[in-house]
Protein backbone atom coordinates (compact mmCIF):
# COMPACT_ATOMS: atom_id res chain seq x y z
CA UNK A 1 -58.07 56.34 98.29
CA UNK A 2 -55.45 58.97 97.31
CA UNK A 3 -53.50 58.47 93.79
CA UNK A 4 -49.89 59.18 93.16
CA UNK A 5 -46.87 58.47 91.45
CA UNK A 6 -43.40 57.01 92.59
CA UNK A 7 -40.72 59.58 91.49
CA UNK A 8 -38.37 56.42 91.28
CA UNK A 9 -40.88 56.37 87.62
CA UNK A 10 -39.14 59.39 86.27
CA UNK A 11 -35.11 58.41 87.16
CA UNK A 12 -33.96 60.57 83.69
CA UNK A 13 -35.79 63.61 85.18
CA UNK A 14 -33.48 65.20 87.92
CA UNK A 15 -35.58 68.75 88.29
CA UNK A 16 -37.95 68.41 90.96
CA UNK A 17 -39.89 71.03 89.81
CA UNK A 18 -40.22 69.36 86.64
CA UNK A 19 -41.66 66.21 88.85
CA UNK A 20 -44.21 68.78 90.74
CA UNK A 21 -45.34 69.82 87.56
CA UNK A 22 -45.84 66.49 85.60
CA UNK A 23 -47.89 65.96 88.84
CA UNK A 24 -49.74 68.58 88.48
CA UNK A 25 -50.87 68.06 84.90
CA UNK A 26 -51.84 64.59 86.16
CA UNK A 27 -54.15 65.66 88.74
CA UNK A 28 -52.39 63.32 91.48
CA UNK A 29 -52.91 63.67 95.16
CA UNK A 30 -49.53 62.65 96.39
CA UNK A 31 -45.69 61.75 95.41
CA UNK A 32 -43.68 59.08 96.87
CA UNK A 33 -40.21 60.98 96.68
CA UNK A 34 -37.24 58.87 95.98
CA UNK A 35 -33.89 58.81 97.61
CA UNK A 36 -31.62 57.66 94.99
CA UNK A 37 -31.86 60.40 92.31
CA UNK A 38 -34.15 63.26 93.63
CA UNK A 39 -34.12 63.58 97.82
CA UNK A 40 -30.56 63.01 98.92
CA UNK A 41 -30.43 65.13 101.73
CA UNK A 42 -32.47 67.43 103.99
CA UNK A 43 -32.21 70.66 101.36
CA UNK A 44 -33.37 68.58 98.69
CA UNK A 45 -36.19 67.73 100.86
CA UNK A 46 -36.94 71.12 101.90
CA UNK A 47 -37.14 72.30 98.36
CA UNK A 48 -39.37 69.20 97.32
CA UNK A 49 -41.99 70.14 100.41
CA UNK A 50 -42.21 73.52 99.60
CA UNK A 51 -43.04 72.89 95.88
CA UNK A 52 -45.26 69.82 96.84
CA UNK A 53 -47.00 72.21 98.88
CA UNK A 54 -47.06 75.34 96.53
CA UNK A 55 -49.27 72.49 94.33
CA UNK A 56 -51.20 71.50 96.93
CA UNK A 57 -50.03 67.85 96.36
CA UNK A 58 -49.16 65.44 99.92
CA UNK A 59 -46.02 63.20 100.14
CA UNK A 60 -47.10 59.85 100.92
CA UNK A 61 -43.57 58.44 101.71
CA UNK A 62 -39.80 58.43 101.49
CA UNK A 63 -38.25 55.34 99.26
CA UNK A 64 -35.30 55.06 101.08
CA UNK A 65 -33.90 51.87 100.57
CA UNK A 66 -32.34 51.34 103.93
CA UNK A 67 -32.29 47.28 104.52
CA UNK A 68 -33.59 46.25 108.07
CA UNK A 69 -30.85 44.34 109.45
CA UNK A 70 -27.84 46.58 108.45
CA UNK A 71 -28.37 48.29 111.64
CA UNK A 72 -27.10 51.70 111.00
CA UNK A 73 -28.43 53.95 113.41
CA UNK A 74 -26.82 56.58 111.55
CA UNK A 75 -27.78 55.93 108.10
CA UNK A 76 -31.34 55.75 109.49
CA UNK A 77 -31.44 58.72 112.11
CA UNK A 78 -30.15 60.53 108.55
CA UNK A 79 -33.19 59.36 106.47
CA UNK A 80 -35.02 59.88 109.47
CA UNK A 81 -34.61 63.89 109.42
CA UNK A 82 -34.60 63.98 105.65
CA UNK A 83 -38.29 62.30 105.58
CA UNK A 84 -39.60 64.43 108.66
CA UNK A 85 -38.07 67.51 106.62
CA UNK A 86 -39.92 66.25 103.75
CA UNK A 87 -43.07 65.87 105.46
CA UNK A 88 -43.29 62.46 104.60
CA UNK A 89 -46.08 59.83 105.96
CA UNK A 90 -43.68 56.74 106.16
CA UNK A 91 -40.26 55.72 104.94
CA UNK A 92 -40.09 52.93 102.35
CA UNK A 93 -37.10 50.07 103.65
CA UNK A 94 -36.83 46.45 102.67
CA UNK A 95 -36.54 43.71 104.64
CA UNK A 96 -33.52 42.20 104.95
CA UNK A 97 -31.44 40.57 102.01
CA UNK A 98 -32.84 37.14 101.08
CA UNK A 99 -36.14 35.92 100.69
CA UNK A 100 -37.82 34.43 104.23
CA UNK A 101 -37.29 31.15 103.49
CA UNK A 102 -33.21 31.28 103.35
CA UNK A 103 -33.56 33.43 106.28
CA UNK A 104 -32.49 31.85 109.24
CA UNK A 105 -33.15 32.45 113.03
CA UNK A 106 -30.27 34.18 113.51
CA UNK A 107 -30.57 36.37 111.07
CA UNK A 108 -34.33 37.03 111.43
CA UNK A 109 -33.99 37.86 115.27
CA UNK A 110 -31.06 40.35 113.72
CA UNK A 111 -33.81 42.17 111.51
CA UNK A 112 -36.30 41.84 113.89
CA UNK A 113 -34.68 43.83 116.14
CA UNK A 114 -33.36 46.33 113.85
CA UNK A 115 -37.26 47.37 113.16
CA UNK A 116 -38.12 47.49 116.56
CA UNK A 117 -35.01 49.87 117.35
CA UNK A 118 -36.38 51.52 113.65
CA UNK A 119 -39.66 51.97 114.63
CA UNK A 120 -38.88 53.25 118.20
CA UNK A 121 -36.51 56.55 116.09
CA UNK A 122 -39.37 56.85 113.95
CA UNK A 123 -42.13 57.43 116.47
CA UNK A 124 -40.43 60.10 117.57
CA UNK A 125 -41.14 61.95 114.37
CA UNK A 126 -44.78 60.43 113.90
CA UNK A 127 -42.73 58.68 111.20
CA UNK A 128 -44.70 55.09 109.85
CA UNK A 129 -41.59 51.97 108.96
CA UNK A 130 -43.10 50.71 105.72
CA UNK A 131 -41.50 47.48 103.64
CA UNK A 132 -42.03 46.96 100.44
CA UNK A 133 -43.36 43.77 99.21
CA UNK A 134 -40.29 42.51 97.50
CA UNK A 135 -38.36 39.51 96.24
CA UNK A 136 -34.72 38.58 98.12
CA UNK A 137 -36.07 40.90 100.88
CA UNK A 138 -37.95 38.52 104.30
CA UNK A 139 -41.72 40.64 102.57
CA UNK A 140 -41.47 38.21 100.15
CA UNK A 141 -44.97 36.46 101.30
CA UNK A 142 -47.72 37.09 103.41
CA UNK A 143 -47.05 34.90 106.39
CA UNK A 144 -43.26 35.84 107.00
CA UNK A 145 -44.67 39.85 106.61
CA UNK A 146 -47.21 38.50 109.64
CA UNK A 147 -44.97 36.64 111.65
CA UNK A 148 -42.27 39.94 111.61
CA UNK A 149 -45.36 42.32 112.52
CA UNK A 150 -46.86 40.69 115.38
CA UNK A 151 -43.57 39.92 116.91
CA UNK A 152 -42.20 43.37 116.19
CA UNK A 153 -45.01 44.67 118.89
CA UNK A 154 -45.01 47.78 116.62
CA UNK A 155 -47.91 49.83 115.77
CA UNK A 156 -45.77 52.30 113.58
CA UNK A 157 -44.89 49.23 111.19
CA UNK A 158 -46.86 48.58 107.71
CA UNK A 159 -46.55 47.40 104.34
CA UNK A 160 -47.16 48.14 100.86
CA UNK A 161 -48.92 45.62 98.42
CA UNK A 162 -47.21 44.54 95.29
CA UNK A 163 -48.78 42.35 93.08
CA UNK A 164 -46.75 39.34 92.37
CA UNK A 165 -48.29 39.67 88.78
CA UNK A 166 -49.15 36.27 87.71
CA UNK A 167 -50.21 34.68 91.14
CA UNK A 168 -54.20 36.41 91.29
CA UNK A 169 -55.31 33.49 94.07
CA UNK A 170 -51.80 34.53 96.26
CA UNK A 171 -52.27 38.69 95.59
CA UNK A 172 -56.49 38.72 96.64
CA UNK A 173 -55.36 36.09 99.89
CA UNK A 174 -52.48 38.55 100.54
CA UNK A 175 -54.83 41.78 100.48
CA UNK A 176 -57.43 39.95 102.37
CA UNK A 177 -55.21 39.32 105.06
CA UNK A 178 -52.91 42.13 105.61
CA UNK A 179 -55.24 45.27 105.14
CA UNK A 180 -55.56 46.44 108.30
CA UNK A 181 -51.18 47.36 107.64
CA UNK A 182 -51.24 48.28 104.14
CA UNK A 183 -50.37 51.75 103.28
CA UNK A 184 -49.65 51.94 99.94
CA UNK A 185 -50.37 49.98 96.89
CA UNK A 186 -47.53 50.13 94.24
CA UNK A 187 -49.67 49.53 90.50
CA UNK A 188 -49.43 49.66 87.14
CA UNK A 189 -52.18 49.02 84.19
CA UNK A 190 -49.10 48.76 81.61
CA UNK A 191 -47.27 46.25 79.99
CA UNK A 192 -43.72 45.81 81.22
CA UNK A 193 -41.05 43.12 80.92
CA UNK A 194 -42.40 41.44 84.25
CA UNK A 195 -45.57 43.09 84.62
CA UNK A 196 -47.76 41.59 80.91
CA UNK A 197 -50.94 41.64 82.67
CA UNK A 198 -52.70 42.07 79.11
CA UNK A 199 -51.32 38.86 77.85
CA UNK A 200 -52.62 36.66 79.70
CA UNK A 201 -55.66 38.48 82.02
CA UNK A 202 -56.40 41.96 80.97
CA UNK A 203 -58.59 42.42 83.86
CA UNK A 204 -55.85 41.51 86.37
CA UNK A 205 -55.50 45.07 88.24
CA UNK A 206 -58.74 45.82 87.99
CA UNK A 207 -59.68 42.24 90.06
CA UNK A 208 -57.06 43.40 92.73
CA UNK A 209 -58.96 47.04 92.78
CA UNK A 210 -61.62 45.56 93.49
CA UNK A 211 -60.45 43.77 96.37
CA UNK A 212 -59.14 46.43 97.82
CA UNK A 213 -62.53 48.39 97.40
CA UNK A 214 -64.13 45.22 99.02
CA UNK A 215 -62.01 45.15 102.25
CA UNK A 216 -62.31 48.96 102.41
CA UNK A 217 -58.74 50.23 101.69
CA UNK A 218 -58.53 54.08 102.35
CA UNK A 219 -54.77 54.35 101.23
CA UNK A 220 -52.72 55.15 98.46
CA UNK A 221 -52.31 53.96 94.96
CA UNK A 222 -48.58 54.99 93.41
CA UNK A 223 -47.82 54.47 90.34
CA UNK A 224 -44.59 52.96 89.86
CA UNK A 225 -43.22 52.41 86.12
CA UNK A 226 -45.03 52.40 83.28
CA UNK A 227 -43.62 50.81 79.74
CA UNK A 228 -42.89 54.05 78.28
CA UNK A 229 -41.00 56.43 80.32
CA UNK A 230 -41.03 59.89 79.97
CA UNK A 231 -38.17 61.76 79.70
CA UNK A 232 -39.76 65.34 79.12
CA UNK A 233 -43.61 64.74 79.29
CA UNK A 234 -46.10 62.50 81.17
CA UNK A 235 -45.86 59.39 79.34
CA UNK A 236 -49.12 58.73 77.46
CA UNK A 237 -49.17 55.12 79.38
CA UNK A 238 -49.40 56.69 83.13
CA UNK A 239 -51.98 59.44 81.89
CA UNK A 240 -54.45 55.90 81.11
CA UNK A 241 -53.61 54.38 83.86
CA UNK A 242 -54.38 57.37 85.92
CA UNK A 243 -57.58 57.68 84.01
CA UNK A 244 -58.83 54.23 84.87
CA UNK A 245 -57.87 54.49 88.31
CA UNK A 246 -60.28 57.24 88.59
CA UNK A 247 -62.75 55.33 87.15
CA UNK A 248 -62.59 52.06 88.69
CA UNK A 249 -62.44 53.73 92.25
CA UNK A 250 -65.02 55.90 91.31
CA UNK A 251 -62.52 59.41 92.44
């Protein structure tokens, strides 16, 4: 398993060679870049590469936040040449705008097809289609993410893992049965407003580590958040959780 960091955790950092660098002293493998703030276009991408690369750190994947179903073949042929630029694994979408079960056939068949037509661009850059596991998006649980991939037909579309933080029985069924198209695991050991894994089980993440060690996962764990963000350093928070990664993967 490769570990990185979501740059979507550093939004009041804008110098990407700042990013590189907090990378750097944190001894990641990879960066998930984002496309809000910090890779908005194909010379930000170019410049994000060639540092990534100067630091001999990969780029796992392009957050994009394109929404399957808007079906803008412009929009996406654009964040298509900004993540092959970029050198970028897979783009990060979401699914659609409301959560599978107020989803109806029309509109399913409408996203549906928008990721095959999605995946079909990608390929041509050796690009992977990745959703996140997300709430008001169709991801939202582990049988609607099923029922899209096997009728999408498309070998080029994954998913990350999110934990859905207080549901352990739901998160371990969920890794269990979607491995074989997870690509990234978004995690965090800190406390956040949604996230209080101490309160209540302070061995949450590392029960869902496990797992993933169990049913062999060779992908990547990003960081995304912590509870203290850092605004000129690494914040003290994502240099632990780094740490026990490390440890509990045995990297």
């Amino acid at each position: 398993m490769k570990i990185g960091f979501t740059t979507t955790t550093f939004r009041q950092i804008r110098s990407l060679e700042r990013i590189v660098t907090l990378a750097k002293e944190a001894e990641i493998d990879c960066i998930e870049w984002g496309g809000d703030l910090h890779v908005r276009c194909i010379d930000d991408a170019k410049k994000a590469k060639e540092l990534c690369d100067k630091a001999g750190i990969s780029i796992s994947s392009y957050a994009s936040y394109y929404r399957a179903g808007s079906k803008d073949n412009q929009e996406w042929q654009r964040i298509l040449e900004i993540a092959d630029t970029l050198g970028a694994r897979g783009i990060r979408i979401w699914l659609g705008k409301a959560d599978s079960e107020k989803t109806d056939e029309k509109e399913y068949q409408s996203i549906l097809q928008d990721i095959r037509d999605m995946c079909d661009e990608a390929e041509k850059y050796g690009i992977l289609v990745i959703p996140e596991c997300h709430d008001n998006t169709f991801n939202n649980n582990t049988d609607a993410f099923l029922r899209i991939r096997e009728d999408s037909g498309k070998d080029n579309f994954r998913t990350y893992f999110q934990s859905r933080y207080k549901k352990l029985g739901y998160d371990l069924d969920r890794i269990e049965r979607t491995v074989p198209f997870i690509e990234s695991v978004h995690i965090s050991y800190s406390e956040q407003r949604r996230e209080q894994f101490p309160k209540y089980d302070p061995d949450y993440i590392d029960k869902l580590l496990d797992k993933l060690l169990e049913v062999g996962f060779d992908g990547n764990l990003l960081l995304e958040y912590t509870y203290i963000f850092g605004r000129f350093g690494l914040p003290s928070s994502m240099k632990k959780d780094i740490a026990k990664l490390k440890t509990r993967i045995g990297k």
